[in-house]
Protein backbone atom coordinates (compact mmCIF):
# COMPACT_ATOMS: atom_id res chain seq x y z
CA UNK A 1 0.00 0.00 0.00
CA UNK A 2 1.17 3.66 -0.78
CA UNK A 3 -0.23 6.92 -0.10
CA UNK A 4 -1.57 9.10 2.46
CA UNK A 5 -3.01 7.85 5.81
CA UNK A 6 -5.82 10.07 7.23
CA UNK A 7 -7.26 8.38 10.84
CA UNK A 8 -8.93 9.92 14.19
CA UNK A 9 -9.14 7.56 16.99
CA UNK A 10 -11.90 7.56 19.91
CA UNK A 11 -12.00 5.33 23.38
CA UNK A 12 -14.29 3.19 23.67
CA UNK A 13 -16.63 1.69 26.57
CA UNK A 14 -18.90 -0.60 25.10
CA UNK A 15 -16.59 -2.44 22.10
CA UNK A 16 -19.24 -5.02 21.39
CA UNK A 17 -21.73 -3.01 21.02
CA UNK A 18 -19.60 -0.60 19.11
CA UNK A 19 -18.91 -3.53 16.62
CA UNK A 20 -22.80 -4.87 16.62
CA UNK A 21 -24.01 -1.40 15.63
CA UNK A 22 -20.69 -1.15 12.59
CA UNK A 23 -22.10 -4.54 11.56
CA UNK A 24 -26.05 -2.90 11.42
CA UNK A 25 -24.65 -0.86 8.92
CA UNK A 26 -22.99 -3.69 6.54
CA UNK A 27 -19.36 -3.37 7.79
CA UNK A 28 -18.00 -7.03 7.85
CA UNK A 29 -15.07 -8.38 10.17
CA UNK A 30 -12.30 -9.35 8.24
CA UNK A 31 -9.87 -10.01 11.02
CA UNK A 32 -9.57 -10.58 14.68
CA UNK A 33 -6.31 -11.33 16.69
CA UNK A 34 -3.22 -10.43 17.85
CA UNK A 35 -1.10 -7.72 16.16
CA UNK A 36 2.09 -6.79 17.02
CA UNK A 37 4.40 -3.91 16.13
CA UNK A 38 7.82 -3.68 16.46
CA UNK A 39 9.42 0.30 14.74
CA UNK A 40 13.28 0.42 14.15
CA UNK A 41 15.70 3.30 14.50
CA UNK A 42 19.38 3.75 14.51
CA UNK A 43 21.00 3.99 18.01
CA UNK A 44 20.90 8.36 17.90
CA UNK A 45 17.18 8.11 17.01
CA UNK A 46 17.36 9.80 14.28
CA UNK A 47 14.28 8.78 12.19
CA UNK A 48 12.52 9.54 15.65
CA UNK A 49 13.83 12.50 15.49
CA UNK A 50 12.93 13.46 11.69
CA UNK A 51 9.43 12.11 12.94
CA UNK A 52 9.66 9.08 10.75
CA UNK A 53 8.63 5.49 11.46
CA UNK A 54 9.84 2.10 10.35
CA UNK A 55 7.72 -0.59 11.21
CA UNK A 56 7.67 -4.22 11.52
CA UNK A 57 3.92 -5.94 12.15
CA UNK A 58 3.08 -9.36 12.68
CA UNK A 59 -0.27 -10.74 12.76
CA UNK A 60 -1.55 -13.91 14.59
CA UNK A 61 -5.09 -14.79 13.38
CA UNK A 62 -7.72 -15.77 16.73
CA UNK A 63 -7.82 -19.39 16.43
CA UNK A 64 -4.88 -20.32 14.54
CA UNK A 65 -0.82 -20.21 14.35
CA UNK A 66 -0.97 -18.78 11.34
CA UNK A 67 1.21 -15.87 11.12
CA UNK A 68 1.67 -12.50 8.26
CA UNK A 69 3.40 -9.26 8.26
CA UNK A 70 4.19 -5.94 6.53
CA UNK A 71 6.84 -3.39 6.67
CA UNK A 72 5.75 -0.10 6.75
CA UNK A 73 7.20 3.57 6.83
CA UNK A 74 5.77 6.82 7.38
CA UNK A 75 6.53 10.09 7.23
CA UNK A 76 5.97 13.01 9.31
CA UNK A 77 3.08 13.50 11.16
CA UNK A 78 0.52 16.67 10.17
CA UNK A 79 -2.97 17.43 10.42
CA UNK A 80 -5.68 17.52 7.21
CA UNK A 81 -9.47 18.50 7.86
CA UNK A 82 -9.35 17.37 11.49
CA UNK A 83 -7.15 14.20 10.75
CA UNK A 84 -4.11 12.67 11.62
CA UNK A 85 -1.97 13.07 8.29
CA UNK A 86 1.08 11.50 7.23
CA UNK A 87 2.36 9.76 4.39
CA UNK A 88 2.59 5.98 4.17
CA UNK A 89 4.04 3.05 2.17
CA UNK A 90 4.40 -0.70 3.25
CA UNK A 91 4.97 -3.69 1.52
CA UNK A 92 4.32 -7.17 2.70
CA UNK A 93 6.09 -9.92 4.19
CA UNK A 94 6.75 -13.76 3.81
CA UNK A 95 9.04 -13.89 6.89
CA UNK A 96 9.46 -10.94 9.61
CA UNK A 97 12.38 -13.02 11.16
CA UNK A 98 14.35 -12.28 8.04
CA UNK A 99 12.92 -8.70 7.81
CA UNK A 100 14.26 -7.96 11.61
CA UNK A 101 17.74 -9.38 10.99
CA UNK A 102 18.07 -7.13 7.38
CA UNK A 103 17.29 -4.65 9.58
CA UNK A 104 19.58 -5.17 12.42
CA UNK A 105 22.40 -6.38 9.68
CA UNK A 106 21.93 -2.60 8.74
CA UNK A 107 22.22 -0.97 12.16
CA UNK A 108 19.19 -0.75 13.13
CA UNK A 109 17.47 -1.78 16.58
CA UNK A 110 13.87 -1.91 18.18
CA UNK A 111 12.66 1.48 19.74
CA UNK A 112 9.79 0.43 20.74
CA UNK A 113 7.65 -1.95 21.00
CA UNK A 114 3.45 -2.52 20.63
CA UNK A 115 0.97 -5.31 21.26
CA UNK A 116 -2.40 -5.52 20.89
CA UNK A 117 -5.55 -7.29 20.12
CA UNK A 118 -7.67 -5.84 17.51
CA UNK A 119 -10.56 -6.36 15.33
CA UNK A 120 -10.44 -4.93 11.87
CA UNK A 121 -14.26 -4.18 10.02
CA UNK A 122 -14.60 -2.92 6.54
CA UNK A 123 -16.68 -0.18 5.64
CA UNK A 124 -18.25 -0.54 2.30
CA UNK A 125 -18.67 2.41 0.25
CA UNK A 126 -19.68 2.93 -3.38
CA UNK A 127 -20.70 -0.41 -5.22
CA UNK A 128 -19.65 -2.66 -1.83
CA UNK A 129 -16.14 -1.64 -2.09
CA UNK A 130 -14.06 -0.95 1.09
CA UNK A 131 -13.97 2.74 1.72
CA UNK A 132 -12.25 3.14 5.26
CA UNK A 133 -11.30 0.51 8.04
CA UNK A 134 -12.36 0.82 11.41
CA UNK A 135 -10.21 -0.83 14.06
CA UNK A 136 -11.30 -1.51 17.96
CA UNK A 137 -7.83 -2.10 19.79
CA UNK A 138 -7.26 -3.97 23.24
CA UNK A 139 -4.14 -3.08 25.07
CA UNK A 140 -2.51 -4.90 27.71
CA UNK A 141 -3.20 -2.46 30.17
CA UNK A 142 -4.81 0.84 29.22
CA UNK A 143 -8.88 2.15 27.26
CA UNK A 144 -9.78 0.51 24.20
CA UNK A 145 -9.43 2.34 21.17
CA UNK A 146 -11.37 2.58 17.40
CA UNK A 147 -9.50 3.56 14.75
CA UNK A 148 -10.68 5.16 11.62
CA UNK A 149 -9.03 5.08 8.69
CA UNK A 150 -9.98 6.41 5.46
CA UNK A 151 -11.55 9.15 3.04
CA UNK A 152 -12.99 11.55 4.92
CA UNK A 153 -16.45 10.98 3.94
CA UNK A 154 -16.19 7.25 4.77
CA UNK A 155 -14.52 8.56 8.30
CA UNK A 156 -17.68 10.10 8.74
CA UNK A 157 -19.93 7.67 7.38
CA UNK A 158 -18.11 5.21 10.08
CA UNK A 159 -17.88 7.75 12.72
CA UNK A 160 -21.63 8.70 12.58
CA UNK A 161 -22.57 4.84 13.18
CA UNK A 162 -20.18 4.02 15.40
CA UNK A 163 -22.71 5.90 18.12
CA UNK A 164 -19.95 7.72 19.88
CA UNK A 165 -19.90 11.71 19.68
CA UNK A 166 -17.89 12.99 16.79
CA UNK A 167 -15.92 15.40 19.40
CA UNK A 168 -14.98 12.19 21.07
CA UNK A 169 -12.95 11.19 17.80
CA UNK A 170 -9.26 12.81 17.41
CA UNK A 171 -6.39 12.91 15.59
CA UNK A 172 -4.10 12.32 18.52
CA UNK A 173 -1.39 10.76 18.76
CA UNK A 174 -1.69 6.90 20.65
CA UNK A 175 0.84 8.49 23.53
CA UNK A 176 -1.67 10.94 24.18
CA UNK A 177 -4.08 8.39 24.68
CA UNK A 178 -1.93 6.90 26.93
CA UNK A 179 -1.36 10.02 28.72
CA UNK A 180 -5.29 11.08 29.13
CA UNK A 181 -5.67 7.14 30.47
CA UNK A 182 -2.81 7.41 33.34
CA UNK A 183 -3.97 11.14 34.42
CA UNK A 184 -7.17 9.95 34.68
CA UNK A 185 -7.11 6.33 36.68
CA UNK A 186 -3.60 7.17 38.15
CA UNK A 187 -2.53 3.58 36.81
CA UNK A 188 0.51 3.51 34.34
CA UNK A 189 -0.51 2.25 30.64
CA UNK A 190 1.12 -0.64 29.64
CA UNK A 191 1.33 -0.61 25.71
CA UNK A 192 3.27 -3.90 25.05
CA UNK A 193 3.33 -7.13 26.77
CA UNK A 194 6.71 -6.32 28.09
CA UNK A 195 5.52 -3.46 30.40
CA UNK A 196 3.20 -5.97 32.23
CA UNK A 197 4.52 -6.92 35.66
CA UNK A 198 5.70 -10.92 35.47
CA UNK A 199 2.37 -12.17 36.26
CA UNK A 200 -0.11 -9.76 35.53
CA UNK A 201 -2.74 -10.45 32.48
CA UNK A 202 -3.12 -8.32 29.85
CA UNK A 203 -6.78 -6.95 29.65
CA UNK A 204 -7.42 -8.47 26.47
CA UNK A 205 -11.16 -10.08 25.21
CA UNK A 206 -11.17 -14.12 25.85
CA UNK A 207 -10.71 -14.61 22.42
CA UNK A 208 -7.07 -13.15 22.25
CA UNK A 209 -4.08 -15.67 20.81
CA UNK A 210 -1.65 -16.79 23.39
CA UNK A 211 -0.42 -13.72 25.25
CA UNK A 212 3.56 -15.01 26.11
């Protein structure tokens, strides 16, 4: 995929009835499991620093060991309209193992690192093609998130049935998320598996893939 990524992002209470009221409207799951990031940088940060991301993510399908993945990089991050703006291209991948040592071979080491379960819908637009992808995300310890990603009339379209206010729908940043969750409940997010404590759960649905 190349392009331009335009997304807001809301919290969510109620995820299932989030996704019953997406599927009302003819959005259809088309994946639900475990996806993990992992973004490289050289050891001075400096693609951090240019506000650049390289990204490996690997997928793990609920219900299977089936595993897929795509390398991505994006540019810096603006604002368009009320969106979250920044340019994107990402190929994708028959073996991230191989993909992480290229990129170590190279110099490069992980930043960062993020886990989550997710479920992805598609929203149909014009003839029952996909027009934007809406994404409800379960972190090990911190809200649940939907992401909306798109056009901006099929961000709206999705944003209008989702049954959440449209003020509650940003183009934050996920750290910001983060930051609004810990000031609020006074509890530290945990955005990866490794920030859990040895043996705390993550606070993922009971369908999530093995979580060590």
């Amino acid at each position: 995929m190349n392009g331009r990524e335009l997304e807001v992002k809301a919290v969510v209470d109620d995820p299932g009835a989030l996704a019953a009221r997406l599927e009302a409207r003819g959005a259809a799951l088309a994946f639900r499991g475990r996806m993990s990031d992992r973004r490289y940088d050289t050891l001075d940060r400096a693609l951090q620093a240019r506000d650049e991301v390289l990204r490996v993510r690997t997928f793990v399908a609920a219900g299977t060991a089936g595993r897929a993945s795509e390398v991505t990089w994006k540019g810096p991050t603006g604002r368009r309209g009320g969106y979250k703006a920044r340019e994107e291209h990402q190929l994708e991948l028959a073996d991230p193992a191989t993909a992480a040592l290229i990129l170590e071979r190279l110099g490069l080491v992980v930043s960062d690192a993020t886990d989550r379960c997710v479920e992805f819908y598609g929203w149909p637009g014009e003839g029952g093609r996909e027009a934007a992808v809406v994404r409800l995300e379960w972190y090990p310890r911190m809200d649940v998130l939907v992401e909306v990603e798109g056009a901006p009339d099929a961000i709206e379209d999705a944003v209008r049935s989702s049954g959440l206010a449209r003020a509650a729908f940003t183009p934050d940043r996920l750290l910001d998320f983060a930051a609004r969750y810990e000031a609020r409940t006074g509890r530290k997010a945990a955005l990866a598996l490794r920030d859990l404590e040895p043996e705390e759960r993550p606070e993922w649905p009971a369908w999530a893939p093995a979580t060590r």
